[in-house]
N, C-alpha and C. Protein backbone atom coordinates (compact mmCIF):
# COMPACT_ATOMS: atom_id res chain seq x y z
N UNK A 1 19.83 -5.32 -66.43
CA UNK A 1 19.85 -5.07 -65.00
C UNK A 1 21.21 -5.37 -64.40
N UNK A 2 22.24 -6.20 -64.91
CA UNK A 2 23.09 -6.58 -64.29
C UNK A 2 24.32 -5.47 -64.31
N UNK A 3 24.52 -4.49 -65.40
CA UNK A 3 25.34 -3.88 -65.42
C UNK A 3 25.21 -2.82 -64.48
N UNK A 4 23.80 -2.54 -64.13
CA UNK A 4 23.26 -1.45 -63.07
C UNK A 4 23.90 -2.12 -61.54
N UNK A 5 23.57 -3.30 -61.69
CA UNK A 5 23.66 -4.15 -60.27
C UNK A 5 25.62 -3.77 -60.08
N UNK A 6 26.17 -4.22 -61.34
CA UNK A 6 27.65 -4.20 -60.94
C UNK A 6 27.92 -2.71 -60.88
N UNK A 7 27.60 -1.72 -61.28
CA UNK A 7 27.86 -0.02 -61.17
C UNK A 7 27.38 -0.19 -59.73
N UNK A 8 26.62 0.01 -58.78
CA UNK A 8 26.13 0.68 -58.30
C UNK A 8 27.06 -0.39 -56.73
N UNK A 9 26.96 -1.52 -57.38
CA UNK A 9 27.61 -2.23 -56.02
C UNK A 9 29.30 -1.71 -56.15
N UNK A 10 29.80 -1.06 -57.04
CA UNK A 10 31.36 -1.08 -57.17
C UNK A 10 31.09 0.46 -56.15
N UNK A 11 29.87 1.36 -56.81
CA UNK A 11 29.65 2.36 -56.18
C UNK A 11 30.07 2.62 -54.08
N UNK A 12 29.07 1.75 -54.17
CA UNK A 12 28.88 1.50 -52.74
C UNK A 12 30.32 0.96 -52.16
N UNK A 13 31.19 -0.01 -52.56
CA UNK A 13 32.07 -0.47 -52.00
C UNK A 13 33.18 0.71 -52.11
N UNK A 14 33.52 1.87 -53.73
CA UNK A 14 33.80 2.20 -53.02
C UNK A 14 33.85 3.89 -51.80
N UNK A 15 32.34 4.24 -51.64
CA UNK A 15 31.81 4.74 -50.62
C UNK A 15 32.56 4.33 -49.75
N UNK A 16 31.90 2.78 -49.33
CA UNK A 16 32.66 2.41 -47.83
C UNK A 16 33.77 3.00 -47.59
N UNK A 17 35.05 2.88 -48.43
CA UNK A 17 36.24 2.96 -48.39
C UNK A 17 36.85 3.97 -48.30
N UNK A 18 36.02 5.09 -49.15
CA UNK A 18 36.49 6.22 -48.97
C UNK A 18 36.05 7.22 -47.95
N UNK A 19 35.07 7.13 -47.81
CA UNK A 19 34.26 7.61 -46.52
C UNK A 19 34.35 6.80 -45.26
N UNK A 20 35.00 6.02 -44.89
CA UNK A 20 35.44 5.36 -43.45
C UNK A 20 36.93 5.70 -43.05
N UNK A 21 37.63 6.07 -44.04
CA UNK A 21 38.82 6.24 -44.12
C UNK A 21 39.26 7.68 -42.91
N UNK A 22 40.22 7.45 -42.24
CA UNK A 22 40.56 8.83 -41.54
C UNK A 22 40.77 10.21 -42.50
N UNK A 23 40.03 10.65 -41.23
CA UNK A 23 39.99 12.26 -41.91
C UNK A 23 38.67 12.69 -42.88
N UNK A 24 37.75 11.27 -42.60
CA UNK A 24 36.60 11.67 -43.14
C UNK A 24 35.71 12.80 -42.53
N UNK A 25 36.32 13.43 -41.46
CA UNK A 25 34.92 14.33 -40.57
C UNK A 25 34.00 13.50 -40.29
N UNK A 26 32.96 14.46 -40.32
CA UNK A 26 31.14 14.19 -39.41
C UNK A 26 30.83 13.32 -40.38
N UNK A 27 31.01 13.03 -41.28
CA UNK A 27 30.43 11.84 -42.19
C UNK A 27 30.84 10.52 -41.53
N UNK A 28 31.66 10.31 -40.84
CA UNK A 28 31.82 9.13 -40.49
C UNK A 28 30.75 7.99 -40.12
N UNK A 29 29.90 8.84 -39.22
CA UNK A 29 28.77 8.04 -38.43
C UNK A 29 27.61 7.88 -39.32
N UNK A 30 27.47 9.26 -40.26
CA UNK A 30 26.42 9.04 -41.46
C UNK A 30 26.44 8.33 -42.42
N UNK A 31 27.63 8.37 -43.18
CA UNK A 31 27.91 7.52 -44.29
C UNK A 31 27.75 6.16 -43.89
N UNK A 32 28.56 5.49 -43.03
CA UNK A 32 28.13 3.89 -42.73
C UNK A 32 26.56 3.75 -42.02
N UNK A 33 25.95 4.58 -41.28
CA UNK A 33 25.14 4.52 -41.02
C UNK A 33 23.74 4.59 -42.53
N UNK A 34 24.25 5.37 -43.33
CA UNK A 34 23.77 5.56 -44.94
C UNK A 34 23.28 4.36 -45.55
N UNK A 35 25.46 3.66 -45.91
CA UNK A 35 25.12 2.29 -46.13
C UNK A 35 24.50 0.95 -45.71
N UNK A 36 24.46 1.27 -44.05
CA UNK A 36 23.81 0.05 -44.10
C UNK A 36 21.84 0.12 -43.60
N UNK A 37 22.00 1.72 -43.87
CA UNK A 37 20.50 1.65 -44.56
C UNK A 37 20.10 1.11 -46.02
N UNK A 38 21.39 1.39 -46.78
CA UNK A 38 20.71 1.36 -48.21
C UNK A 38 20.81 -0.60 -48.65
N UNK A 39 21.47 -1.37 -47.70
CA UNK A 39 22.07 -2.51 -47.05
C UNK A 39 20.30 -3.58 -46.98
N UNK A 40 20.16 -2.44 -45.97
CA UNK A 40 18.81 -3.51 -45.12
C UNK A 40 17.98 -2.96 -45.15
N UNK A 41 17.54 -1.45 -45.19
CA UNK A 41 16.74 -1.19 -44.90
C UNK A 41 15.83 -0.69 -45.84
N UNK A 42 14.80 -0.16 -45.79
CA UNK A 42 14.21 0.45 -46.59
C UNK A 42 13.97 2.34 -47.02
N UNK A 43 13.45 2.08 -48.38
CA UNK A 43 13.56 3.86 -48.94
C UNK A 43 13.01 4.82 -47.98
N UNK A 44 12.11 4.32 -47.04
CA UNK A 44 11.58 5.27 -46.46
C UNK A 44 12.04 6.09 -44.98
N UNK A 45 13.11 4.23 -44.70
CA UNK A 45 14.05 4.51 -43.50
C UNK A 45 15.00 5.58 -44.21
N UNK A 46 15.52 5.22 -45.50
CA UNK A 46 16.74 6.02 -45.75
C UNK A 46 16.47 7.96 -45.41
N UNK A 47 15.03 8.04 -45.92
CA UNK A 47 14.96 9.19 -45.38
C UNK A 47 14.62 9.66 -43.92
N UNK A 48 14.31 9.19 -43.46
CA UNK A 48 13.74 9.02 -41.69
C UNK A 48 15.09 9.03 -40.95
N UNK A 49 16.08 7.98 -41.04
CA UNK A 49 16.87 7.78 -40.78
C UNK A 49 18.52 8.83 -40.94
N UNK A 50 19.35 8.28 -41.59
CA UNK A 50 20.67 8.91 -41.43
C UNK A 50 20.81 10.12 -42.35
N UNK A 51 19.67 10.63 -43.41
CA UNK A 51 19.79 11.54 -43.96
C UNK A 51 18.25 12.71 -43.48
N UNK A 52 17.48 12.26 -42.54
CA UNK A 52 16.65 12.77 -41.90
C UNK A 52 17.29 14.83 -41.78
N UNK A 53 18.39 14.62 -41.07
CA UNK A 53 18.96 15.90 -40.88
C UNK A 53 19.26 17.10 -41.86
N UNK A 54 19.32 16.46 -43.38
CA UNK A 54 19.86 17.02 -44.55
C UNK A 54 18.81 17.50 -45.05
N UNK A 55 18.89 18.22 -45.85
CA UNK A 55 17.81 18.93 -46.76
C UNK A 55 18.26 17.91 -48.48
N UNK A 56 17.69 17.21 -48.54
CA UNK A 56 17.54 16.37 -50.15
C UNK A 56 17.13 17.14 -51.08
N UNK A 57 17.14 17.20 -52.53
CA UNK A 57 16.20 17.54 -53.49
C UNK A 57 16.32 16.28 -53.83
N UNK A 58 15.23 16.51 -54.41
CA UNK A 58 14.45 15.55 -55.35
C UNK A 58 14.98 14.60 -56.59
N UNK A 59 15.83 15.08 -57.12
CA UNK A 59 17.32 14.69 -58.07
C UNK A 59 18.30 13.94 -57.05
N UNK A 60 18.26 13.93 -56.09
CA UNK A 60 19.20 12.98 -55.09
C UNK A 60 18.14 12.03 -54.33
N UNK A 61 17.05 12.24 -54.21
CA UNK A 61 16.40 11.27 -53.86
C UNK A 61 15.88 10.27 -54.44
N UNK A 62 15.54 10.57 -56.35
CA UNK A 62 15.51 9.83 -57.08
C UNK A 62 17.07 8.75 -57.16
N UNK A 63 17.89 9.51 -56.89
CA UNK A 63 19.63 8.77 -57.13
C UNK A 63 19.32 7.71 -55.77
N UNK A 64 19.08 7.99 -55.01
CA UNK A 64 18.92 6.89 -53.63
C UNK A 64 17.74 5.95 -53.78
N UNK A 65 16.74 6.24 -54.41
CA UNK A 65 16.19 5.45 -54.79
C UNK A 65 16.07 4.27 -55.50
N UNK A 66 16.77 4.84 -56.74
CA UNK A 66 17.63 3.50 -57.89
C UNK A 66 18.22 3.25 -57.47
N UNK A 67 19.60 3.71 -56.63
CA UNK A 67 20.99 2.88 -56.11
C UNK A 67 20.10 1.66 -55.10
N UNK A 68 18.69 2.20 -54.22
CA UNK A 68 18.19 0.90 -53.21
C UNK A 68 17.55 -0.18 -54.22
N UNK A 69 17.39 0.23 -55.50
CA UNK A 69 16.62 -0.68 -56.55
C UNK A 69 17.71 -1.76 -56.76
N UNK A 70 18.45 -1.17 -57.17
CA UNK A 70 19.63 -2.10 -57.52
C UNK A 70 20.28 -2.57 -56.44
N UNK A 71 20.78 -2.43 -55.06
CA UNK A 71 20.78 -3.08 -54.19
C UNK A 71 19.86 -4.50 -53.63
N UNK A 72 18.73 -4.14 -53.63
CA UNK A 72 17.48 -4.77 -53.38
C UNK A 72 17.36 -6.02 -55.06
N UNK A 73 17.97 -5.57 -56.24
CA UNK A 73 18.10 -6.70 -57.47
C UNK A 73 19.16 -7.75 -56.86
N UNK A 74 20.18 -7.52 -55.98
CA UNK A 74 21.64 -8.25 -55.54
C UNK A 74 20.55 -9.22 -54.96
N UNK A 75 21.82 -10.78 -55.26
CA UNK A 75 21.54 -11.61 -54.54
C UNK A 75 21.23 -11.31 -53.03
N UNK A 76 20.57 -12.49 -52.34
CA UNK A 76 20.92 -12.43 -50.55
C UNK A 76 22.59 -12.58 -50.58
N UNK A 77 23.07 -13.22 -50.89
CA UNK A 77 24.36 -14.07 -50.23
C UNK A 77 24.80 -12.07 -50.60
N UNK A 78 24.78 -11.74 -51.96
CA UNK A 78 25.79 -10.58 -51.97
C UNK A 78 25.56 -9.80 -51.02
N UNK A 79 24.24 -9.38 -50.90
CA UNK A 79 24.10 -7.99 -49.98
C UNK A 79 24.25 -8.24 -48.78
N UNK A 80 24.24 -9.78 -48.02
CA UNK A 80 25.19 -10.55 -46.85
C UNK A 80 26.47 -10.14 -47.24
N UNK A 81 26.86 -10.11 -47.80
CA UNK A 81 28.65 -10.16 -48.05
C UNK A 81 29.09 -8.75 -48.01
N UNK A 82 28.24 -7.49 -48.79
CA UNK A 82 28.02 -6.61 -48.43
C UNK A 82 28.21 -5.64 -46.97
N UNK A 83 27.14 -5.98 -46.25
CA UNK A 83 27.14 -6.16 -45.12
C UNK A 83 27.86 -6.46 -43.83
N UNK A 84 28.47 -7.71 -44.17
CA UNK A 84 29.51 -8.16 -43.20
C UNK A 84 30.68 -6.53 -43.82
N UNK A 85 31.00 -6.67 -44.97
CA UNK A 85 32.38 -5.74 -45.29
C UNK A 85 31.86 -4.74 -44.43
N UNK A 86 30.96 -4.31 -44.24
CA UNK A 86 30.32 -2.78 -43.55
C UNK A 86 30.73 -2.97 -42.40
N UNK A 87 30.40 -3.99 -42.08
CA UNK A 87 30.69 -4.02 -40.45
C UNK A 87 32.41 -4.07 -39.58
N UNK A 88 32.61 -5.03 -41.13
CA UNK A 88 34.28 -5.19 -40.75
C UNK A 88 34.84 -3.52 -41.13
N UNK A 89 34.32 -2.98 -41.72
CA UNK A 89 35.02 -1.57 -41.88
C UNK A 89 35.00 -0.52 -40.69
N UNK A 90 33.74 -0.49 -40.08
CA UNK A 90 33.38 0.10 -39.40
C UNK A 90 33.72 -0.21 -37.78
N UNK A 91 34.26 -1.28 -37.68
CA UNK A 91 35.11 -1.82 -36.51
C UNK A 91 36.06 -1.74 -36.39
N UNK A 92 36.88 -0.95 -37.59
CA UNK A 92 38.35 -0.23 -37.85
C UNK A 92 38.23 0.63 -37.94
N UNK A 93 37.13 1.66 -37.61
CA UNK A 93 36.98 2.77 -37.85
C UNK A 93 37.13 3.62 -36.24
């Protein structure tokens, strides 16, 4: 489980980074809004929520699913630490 936990969190961090970055377009508000569904919230928000608008298949919803598995395996303190980075990114954004 741990090697999943470190893939998927290197994943996400770097999402943040590249997708907050200028010149991201309309993703801006989705993508962080994405992460800090996949952050706190739950699988069912993720679809309700910031990807509500998109048309998913089923092969990407399974992928959002495991990436919230392995999120949800992270310590508290990490997916706190997580979190805060989201916020500090997104306040430079």
């Amino acid at each position: 489980m741990a090697p999943c936990i470190m893939k998927m969190t290197l994943i996400l961090l770097i999402t943040v980074v590249l997708c907050s970055s200028p010149g991201a377009g309309s993703s801006r508000g989705v993508v962080p809004s994405l992460l800090q569904t996949l952050l706190e919230g739950t699988p069912e928000q993720l679809q309700s929520g910031p990807l509500s608008r998109y048309s998913i298949d089923e092969a990407t919803r399974a992928a959002l699913a495991a990436l919230k598995e392995c999120i949800d395996a992270l310590p508290r303190e990490h997916v706190k630490a997580l979190t805060s980075l989201l916020k500090l990114v997104r306040a430079e954004v």
